[in-house]
Every structure is written in structure tokens, then in C-alpha cells.
PDB file of N, CA and C in Angstrom:
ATOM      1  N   UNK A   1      23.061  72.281  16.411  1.00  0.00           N
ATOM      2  CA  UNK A   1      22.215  71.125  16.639  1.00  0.00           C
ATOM      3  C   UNK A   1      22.892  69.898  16.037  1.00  0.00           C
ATOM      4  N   UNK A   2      22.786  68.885  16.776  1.00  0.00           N
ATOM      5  CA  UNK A   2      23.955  67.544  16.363  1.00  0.00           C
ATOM      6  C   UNK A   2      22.711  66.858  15.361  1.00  0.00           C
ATOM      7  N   UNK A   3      23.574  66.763  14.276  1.00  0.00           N
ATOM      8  CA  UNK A   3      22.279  65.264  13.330  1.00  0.00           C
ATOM      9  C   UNK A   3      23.029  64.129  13.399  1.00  0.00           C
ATOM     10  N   UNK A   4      21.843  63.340  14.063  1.00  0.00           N
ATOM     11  CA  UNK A   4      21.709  61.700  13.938  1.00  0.00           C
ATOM     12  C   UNK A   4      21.802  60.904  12.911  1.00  0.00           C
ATOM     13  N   UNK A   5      22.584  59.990  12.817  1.00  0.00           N
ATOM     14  CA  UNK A   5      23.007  59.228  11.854  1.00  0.00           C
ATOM     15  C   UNK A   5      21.815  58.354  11.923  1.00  0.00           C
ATOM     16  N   UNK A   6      20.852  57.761  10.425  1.00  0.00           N
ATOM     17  CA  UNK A   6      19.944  57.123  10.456  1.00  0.00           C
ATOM     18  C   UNK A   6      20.558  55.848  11.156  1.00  0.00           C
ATOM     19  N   UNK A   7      19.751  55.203  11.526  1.00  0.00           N
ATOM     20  CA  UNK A   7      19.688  53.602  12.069  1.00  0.00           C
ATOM     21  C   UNK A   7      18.916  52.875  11.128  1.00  0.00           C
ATOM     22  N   UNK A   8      19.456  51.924  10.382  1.00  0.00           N
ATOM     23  CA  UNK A   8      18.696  50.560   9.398  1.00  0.00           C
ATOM     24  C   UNK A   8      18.837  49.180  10.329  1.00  0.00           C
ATOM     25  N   UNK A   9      17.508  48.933  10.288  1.00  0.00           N
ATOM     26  CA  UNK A   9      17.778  47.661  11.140  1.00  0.00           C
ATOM     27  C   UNK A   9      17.335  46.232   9.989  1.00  0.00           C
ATOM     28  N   UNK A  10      18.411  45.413  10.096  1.00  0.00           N
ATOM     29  CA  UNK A  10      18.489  44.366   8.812  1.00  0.00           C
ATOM     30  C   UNK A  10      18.204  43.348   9.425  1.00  0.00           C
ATOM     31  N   UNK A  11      16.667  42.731   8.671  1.00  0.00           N
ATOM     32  CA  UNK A  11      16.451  41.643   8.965  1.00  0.00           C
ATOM     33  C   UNK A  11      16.235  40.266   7.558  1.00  0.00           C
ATOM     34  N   UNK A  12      16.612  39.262   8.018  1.00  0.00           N
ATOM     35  CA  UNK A  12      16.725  38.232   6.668  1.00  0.00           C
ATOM     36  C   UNK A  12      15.279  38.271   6.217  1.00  0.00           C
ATOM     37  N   UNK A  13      15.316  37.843   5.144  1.00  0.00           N
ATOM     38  CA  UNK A  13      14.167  37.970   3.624  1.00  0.00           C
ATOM     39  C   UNK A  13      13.995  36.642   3.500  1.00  0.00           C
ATOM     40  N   UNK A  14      13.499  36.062   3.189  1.00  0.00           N
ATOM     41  CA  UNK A  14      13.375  34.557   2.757  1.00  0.00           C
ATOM     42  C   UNK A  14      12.397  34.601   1.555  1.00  0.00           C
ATOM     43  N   UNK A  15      12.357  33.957   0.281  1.00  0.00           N
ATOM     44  CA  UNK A  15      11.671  33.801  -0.774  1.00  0.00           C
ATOM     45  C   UNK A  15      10.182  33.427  -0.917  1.00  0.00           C
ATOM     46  N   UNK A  16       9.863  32.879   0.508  1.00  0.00           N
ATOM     47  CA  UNK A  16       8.140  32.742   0.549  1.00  0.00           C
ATOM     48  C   UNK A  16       7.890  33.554   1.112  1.00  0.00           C
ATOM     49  N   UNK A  17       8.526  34.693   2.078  1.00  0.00           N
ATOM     50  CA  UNK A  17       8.104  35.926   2.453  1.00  0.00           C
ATOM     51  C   UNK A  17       7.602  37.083   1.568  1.00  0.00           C
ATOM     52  N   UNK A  18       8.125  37.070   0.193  1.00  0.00           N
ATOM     53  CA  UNK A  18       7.346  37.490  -0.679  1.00  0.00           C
ATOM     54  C   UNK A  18       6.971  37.192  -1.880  1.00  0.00           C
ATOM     55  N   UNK A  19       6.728  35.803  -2.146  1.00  0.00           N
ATOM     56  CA  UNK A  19       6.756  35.263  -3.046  1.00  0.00           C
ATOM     57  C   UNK A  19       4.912  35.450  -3.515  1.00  0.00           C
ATOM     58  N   UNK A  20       4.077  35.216  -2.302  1.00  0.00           N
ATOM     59  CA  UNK A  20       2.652  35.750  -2.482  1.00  0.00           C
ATOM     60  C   UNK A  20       2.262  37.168  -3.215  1.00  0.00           C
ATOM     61  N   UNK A  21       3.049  38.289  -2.487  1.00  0.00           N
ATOM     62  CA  UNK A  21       3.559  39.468  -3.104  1.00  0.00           C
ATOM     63  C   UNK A  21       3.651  39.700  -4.360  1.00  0.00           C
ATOM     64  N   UNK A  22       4.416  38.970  -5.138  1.00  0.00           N
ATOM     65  CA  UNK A  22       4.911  39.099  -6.428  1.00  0.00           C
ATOM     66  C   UNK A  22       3.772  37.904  -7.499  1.00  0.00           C
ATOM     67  N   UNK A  23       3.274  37.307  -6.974  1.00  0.00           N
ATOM     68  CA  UNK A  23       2.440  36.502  -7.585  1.00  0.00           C
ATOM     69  C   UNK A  23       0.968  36.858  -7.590  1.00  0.00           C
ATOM     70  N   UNK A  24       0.813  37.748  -6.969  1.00  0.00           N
ATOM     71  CA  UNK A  24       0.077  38.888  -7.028  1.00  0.00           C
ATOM     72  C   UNK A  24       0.313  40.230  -7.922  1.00  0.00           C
ATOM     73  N   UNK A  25       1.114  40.549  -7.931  1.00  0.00           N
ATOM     74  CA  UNK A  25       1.554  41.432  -9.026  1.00  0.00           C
ATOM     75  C   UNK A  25       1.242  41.415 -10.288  1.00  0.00           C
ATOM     76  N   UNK A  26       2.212  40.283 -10.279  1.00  0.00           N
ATOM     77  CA  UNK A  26       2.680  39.088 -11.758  1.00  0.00           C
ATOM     78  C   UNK A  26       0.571  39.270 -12.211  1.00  0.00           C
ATOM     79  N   UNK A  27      -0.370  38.560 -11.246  1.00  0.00           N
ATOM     80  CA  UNK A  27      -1.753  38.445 -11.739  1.00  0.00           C
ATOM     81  C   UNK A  27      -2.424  39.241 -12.157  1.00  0.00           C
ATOM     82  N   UNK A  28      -1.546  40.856 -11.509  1.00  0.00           N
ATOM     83  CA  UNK A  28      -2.748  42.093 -11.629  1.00  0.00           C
ATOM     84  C   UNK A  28      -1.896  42.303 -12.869  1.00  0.00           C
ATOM     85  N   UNK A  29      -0.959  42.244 -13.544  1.00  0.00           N
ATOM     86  CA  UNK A  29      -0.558  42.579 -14.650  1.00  0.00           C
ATOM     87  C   UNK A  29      -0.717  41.652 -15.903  1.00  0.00           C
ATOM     88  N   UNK A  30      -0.636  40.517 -15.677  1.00  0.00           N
ATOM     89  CA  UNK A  30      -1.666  39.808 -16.597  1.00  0.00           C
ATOM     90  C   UNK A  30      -2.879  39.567 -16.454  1.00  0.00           C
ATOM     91  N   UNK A  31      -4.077  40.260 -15.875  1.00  0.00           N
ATOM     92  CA  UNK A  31      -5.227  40.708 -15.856  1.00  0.00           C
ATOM     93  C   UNK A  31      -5.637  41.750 -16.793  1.00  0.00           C
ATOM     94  N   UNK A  32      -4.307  42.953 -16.550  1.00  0.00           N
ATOM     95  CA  UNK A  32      -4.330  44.298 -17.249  1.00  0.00           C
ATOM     96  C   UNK A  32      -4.095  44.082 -18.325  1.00  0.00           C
ATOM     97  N   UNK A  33      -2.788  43.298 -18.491  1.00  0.00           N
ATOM     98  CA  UNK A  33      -2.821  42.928 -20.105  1.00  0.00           C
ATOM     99  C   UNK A  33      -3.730  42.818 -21.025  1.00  0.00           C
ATOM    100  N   UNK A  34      -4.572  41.303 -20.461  1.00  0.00           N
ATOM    101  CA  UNK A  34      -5.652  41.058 -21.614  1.00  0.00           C
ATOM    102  C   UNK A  34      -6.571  41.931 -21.353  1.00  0.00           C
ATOM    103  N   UNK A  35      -6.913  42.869 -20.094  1.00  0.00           N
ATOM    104  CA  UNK A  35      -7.992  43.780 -20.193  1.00  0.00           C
ATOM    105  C   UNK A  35      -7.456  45.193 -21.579  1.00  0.00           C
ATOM    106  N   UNK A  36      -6.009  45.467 -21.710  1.00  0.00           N
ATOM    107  CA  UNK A  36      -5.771  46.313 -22.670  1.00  0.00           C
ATOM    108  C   UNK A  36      -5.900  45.524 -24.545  1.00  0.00           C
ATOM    109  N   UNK A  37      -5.561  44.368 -24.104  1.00  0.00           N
ATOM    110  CA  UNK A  37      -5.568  43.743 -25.714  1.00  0.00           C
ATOM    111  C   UNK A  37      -6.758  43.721 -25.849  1.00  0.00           C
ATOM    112  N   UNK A  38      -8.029  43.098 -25.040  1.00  0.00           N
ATOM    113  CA  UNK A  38      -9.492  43.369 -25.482  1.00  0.00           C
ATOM    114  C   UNK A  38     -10.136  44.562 -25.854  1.00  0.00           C
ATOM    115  N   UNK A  39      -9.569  45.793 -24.907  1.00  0.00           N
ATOM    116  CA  UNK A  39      -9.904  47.331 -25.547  1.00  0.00           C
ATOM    117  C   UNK A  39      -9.357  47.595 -26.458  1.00  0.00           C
ATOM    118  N   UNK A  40      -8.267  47.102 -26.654  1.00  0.00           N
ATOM    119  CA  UNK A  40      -8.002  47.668 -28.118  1.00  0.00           C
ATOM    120  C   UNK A  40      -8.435  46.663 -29.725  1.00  0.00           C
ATOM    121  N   UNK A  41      -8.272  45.777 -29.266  1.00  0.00           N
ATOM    122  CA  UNK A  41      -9.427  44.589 -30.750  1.00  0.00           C
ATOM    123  C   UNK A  41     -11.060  45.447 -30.466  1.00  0.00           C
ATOM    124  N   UNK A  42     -11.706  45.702 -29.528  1.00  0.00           N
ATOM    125  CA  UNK A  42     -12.673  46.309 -29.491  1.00  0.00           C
ATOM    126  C   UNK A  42     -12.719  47.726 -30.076  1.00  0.00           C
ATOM    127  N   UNK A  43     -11.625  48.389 -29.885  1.00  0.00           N
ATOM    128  CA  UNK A  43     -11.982  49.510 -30.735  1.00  0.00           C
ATOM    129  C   UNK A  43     -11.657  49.447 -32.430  1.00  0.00           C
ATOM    130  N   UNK A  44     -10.432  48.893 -32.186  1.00  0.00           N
ATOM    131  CA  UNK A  44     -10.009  48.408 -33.568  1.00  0.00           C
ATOM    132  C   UNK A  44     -11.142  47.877 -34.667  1.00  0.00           C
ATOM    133  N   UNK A  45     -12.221  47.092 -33.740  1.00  0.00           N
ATOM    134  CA  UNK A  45     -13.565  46.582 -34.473  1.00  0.00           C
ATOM    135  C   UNK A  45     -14.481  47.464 -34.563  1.00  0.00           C
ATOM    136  N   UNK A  46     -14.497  48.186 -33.520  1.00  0.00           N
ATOM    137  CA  UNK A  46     -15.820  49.539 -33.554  1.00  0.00           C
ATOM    138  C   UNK A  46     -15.066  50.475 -34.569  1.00  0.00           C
ATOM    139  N   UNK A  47     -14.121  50.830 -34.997  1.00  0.00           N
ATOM    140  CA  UNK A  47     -13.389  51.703 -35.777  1.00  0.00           C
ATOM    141  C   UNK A  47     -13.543  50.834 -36.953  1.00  0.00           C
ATOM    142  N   UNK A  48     -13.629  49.788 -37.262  1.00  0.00           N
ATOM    143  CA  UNK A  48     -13.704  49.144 -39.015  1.00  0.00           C
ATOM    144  C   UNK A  48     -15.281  49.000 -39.542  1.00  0.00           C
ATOM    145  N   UNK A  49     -15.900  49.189 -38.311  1.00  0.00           N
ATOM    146  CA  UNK A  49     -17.236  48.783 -38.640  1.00  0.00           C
ATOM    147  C   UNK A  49     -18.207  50.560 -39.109  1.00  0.00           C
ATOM    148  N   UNK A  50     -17.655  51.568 -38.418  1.00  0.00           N
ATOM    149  CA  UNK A  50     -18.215  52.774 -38.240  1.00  0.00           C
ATOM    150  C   UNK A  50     -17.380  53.769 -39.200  1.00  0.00           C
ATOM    151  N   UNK A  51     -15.985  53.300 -39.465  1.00  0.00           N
ATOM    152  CA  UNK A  51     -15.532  54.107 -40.245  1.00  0.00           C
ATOM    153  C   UNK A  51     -14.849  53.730 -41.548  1.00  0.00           C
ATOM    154  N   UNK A  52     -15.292  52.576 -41.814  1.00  0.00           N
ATOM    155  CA  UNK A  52     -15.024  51.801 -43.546  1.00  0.00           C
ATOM    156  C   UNK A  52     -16.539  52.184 -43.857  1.00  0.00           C
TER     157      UNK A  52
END
């Protein structure tokens, strides 16, 4: 049985083609951020208050 050599078909990229993309990203990860720094000052506070 003969195997086919893949075919890539290349087309140009331009920087506002995904620039929405990544600025989106960039938001959900500084979203997550301060959603992890607030869980953790929150426990950090529920832990000084319940266990001092």
C-alpha cells in the first residue's frame, strides 16, 4: 500500500489575525491570577483566625 506524503497548505498570518486571540488569553489569565491571590489571602485569613 503506497503512503501519501502529508500536504500543508501555507497561508500568511498577519498580527490582528490573532491579536484578539491572545488578548483574550492574556485576560483569562489575569482574571485567574487575582481569582488565585484572593483564595489564597482568604484562606491564609480563615487559617489565622480559626487556628491562632
Amino acid at each position: 500500500m503506497a503512503e501519501q506524503a502529508p500536504t500543508y497548505e501555507m497561508i500568511e498570518v498577519k498580527a490582528e489575525d490573532i491579536m484578539a486571540e491572545r488578548q483574550g488569553l492574556y485576560a483569562g489569565f489575569l482574571r485567574a491570577t487575582v481569582w488565585g491571590i484572593g483564595a489564597t489571602v482568604a484562606i491564609l485569613v480563615l487559617m489565622w483566625i480559626f487556628l491562632v
